[in-house]
N, C-alpha and C. Protein backbone atom coordinates (compact mmCIF):
# COMPACT_ATOMS: atom_id res chain seq x y z
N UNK A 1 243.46 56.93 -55.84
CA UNK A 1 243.12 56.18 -54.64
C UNK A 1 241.66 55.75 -54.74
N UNK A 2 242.01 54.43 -54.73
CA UNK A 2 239.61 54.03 -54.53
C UNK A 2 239.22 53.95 -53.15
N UNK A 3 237.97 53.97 -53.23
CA UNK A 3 236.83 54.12 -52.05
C UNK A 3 237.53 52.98 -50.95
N UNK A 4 238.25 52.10 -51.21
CA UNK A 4 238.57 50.74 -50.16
C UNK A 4 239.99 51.38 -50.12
N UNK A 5 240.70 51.92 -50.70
CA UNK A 5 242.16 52.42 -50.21
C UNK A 5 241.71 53.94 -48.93
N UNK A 6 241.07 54.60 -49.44
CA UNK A 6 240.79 55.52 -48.67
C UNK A 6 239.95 55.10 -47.28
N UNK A 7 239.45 53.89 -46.98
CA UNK A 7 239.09 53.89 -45.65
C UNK A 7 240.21 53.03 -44.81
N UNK A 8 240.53 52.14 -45.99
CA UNK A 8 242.27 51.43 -45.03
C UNK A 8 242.67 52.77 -44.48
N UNK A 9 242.98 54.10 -45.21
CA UNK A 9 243.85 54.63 -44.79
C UNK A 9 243.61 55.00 -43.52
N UNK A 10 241.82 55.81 -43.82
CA UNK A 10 241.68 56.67 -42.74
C UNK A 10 241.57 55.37 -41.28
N UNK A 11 241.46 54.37 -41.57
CA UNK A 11 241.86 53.08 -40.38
C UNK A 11 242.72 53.68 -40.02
N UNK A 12 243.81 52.98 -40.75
CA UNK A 12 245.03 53.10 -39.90
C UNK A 12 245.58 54.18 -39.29
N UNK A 13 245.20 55.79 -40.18
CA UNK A 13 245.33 56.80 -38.92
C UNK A 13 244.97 57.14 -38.11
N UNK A 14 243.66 56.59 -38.17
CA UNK A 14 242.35 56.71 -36.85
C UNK A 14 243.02 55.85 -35.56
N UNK A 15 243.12 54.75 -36.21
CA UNK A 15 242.94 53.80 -34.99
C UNK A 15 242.30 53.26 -34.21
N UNK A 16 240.71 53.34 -34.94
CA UNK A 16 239.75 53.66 -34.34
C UNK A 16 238.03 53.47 -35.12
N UNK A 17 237.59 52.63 -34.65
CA UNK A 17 236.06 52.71 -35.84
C UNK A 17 235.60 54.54 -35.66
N UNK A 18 236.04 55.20 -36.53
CA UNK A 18 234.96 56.15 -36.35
C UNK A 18 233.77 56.20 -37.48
N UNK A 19 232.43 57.24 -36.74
CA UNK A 19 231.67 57.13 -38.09
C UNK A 19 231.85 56.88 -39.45
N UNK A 20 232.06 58.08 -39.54
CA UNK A 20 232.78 58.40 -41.32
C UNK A 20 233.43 56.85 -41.62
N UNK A 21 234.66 56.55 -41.04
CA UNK A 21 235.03 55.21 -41.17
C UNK A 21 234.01 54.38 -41.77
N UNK A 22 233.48 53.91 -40.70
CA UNK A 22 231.95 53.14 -40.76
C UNK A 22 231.52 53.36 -42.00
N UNK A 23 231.36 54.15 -42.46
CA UNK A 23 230.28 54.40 -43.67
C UNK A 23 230.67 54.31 -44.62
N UNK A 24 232.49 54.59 -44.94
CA UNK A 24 233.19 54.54 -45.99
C UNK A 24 233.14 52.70 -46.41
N UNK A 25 233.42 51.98 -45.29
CA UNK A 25 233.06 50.82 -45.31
C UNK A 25 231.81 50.51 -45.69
N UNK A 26 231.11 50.48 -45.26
CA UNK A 26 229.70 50.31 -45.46
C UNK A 26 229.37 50.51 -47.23
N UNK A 27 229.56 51.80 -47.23
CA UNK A 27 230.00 52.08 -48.79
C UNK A 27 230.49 51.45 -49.87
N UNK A 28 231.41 50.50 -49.10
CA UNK A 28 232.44 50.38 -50.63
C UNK A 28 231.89 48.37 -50.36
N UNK A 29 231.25 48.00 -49.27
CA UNK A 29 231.48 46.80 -49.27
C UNK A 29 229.95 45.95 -48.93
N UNK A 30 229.09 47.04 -48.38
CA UNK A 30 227.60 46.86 -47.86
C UNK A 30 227.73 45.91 -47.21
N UNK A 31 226.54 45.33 -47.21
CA UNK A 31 226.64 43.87 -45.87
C UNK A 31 227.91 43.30 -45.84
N UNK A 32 228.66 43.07 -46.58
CA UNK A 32 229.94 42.20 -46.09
C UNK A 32 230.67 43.29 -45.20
N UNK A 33 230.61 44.31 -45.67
CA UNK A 33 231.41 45.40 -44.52
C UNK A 33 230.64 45.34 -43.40
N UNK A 34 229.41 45.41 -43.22
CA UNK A 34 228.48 45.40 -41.83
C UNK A 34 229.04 44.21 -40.89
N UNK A 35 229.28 42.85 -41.62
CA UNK A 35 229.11 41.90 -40.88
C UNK A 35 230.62 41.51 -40.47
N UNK A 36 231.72 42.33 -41.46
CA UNK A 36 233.04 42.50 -40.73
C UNK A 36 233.40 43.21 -39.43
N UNK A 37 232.45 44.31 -39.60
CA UNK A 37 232.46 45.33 -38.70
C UNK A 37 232.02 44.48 -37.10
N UNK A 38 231.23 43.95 -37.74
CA UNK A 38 229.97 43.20 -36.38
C UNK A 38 231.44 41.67 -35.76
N UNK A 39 231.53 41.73 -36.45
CA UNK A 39 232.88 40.27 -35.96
C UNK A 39 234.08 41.09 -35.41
N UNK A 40 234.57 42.36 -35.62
CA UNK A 40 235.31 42.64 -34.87
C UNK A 40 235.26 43.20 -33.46
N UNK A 41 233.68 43.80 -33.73
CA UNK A 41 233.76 44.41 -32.24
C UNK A 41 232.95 43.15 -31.17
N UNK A 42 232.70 42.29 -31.49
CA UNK A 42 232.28 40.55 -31.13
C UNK A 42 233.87 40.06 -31.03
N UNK A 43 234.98 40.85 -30.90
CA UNK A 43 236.08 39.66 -31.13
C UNK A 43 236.25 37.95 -31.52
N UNK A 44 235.71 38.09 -32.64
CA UNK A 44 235.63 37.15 -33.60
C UNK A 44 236.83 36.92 -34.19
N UNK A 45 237.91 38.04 -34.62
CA UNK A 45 239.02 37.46 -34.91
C UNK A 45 240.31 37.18 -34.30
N UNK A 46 240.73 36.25 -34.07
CA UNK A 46 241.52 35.20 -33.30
C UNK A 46 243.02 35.06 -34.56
N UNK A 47 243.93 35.62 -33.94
CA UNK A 47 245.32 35.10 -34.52
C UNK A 47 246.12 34.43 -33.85
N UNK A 48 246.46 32.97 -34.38
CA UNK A 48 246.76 31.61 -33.50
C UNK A 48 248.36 32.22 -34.18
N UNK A 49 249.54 31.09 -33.44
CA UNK A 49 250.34 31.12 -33.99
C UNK A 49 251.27 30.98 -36.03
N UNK A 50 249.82 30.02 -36.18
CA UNK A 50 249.95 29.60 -37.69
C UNK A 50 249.01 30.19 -38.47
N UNK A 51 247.96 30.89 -37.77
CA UNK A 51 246.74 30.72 -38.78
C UNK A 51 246.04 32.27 -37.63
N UNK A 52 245.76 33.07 -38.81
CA UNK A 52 243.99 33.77 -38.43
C UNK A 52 243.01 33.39 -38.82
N UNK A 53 242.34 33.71 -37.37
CA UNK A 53 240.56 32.86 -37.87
C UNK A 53 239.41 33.78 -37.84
N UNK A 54 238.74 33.27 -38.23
CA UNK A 54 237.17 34.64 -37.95
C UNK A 54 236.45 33.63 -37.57
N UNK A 55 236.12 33.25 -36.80
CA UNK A 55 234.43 32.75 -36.19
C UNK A 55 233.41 33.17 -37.04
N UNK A 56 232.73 32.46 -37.43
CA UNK A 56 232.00 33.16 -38.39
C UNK A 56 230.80 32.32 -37.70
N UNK A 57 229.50 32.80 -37.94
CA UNK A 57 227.87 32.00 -37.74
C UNK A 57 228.00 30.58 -37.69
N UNK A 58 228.36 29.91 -38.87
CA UNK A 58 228.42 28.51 -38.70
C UNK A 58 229.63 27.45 -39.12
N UNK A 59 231.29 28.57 -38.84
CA UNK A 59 232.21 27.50 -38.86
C UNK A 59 233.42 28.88 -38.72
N UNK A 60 234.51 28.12 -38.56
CA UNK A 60 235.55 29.41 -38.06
C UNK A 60 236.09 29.11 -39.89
N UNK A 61 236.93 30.37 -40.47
CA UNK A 61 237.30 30.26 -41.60
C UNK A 61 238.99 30.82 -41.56
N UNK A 62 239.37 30.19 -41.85
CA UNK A 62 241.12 30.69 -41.95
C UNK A 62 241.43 31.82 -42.88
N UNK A 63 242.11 32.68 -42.40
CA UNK A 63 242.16 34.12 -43.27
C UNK A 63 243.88 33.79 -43.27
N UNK A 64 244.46 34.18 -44.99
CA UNK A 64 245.77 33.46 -45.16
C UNK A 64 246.45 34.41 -46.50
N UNK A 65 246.89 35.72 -46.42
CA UNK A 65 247.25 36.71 -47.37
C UNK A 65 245.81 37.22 -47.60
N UNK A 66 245.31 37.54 -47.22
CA UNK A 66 243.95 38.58 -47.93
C UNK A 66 242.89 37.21 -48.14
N UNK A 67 243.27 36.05 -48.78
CA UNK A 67 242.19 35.14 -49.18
C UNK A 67 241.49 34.23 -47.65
N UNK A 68 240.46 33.56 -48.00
CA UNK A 68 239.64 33.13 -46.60
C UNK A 68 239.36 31.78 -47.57
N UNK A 69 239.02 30.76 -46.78
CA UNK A 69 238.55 29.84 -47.13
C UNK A 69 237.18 29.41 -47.13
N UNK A 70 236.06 30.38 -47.17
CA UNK A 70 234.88 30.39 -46.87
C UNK A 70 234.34 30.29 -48.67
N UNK A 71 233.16 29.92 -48.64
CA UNK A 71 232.51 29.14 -49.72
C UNK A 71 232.62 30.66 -50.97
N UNK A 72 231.88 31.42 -50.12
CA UNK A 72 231.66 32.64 -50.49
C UNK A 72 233.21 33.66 -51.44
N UNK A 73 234.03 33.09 -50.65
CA UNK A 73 235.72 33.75 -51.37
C UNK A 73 235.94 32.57 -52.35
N UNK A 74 235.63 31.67 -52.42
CA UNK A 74 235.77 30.79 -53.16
C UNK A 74 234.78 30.74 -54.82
N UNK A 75 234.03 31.18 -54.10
CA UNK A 75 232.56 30.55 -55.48
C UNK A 75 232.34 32.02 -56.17
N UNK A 76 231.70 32.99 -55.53
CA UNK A 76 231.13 34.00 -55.51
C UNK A 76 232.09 35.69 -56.04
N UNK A 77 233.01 35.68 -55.55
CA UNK A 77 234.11 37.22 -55.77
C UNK A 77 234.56 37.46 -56.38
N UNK A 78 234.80 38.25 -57.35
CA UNK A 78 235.84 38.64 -58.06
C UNK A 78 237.26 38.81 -57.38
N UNK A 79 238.21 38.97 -58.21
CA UNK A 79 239.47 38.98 -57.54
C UNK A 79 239.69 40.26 -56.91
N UNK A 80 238.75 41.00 -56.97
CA UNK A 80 239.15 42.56 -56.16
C UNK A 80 238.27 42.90 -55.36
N UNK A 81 237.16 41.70 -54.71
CA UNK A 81 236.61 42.06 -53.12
C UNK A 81 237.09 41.13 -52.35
N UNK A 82 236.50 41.19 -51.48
CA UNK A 82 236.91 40.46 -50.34
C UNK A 82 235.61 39.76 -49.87
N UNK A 83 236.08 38.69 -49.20
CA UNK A 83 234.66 38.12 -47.85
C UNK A 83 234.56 39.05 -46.89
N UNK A 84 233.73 38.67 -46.10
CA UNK A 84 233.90 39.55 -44.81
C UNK A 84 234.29 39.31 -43.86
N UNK A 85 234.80 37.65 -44.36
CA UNK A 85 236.01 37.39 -42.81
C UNK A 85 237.55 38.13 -43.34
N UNK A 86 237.68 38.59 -44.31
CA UNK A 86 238.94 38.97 -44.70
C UNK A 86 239.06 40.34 -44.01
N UNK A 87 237.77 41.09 -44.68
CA UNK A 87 237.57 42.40 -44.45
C UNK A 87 237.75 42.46 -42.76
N UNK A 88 237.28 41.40 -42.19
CA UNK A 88 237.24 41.90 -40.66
C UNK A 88 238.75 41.52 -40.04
N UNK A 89 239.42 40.87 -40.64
CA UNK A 89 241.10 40.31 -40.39
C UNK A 89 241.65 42.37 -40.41
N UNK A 90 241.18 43.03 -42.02
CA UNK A 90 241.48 43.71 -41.90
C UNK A 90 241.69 45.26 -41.19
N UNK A 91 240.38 45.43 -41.02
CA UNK A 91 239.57 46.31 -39.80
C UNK A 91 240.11 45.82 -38.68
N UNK A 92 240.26 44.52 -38.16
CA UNK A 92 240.59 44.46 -36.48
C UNK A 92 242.76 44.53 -36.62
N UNK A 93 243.33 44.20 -37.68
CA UNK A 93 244.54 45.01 -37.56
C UNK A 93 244.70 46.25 -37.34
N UNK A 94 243.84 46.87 -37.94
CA UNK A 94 244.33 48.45 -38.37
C UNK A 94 243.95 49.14 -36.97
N UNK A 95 242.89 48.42 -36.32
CA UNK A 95 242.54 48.93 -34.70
C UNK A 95 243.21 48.38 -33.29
N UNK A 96 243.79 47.29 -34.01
CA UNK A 96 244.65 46.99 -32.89
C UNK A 96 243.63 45.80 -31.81
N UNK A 97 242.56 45.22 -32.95
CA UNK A 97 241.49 44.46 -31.86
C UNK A 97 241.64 42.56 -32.40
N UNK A 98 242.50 42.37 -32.73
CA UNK A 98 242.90 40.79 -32.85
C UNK A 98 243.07 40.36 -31.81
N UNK A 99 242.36 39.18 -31.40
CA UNK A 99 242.61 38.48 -30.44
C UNK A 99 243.65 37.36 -30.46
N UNK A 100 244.96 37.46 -29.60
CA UNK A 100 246.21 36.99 -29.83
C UNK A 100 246.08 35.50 -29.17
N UNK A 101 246.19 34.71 -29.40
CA UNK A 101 246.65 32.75 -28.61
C UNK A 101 247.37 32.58 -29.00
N UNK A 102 248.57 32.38 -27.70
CA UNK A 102 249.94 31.61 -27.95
C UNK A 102 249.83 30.36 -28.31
N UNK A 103 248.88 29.67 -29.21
CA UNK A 103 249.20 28.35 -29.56
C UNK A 103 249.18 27.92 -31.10
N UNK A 104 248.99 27.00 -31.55
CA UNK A 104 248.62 26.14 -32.97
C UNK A 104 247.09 26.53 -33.30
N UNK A 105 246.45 27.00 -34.52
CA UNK A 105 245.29 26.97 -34.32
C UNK A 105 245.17 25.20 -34.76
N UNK A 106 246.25 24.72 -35.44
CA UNK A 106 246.02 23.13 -36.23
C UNK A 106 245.53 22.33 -34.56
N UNK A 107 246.46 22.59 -33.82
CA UNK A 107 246.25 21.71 -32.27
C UNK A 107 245.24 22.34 -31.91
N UNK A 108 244.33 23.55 -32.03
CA UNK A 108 243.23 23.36 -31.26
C UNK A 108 241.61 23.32 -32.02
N UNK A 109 242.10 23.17 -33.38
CA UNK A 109 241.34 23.07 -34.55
C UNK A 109 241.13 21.09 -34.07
N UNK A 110 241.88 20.26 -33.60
CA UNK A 110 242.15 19.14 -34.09
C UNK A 110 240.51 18.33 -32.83
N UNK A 111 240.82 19.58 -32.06
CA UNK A 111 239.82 19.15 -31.03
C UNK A 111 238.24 19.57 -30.82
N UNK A 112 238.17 20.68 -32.50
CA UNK A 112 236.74 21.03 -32.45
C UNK A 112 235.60 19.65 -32.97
């Protein structure tokens, strides 16, 4: 088990940011874990009918199987980290803190 399987886990049994949590994150992912952490308890992530989003500083980014469309998942990662809009898709499942809209994010994407 690695350092990022062992804090999914203790997520999902927690249910809950606890310390230890926190740090295991922090640990395995440094600032990108900080700034996942910081977008979920900001309810930053938004799951539309088609699409999850993260709000991010300066544009919302679509989170779509683990991958994000942010410059950073694109240019920058190896295939075995994550962004930190992914990371925070993942942290706000495992706590139960996604913010749910019954609609299209495409229909309300069309009007930003």
């Amino acid at each position: 088990m690695t350092e990022v399987d062992d804090w999914r886990a203790a997520l999902a049994e927690a249910g809950e940011l606890r310390p230890a949590i926190v740090t295991a994150i922090l640990s395995a992912h440094g600032d990108r874990g900080g700034r996942a952490i910081d977008a979920v308890a900001e309810q930053r992530v938004k799951r539309y009918r088609d699409f999850t989003v993260v709000v991010g500083y300066e544009s919302e980014y679509v989170i779509e199987d683990g991958g994000c469309t942010c410059k950073d998942s694109q240019y920058n990662l190896d295939a075995d980290e994550q962004c930190w809009h992914a990371l925070a898709v993942e942290i706000a499942e495992r706590i139960d803190a996604v913010d749910h809209h019954d609609m299209w994010y495409s229909d309300v994407h069309d009007f930003m």
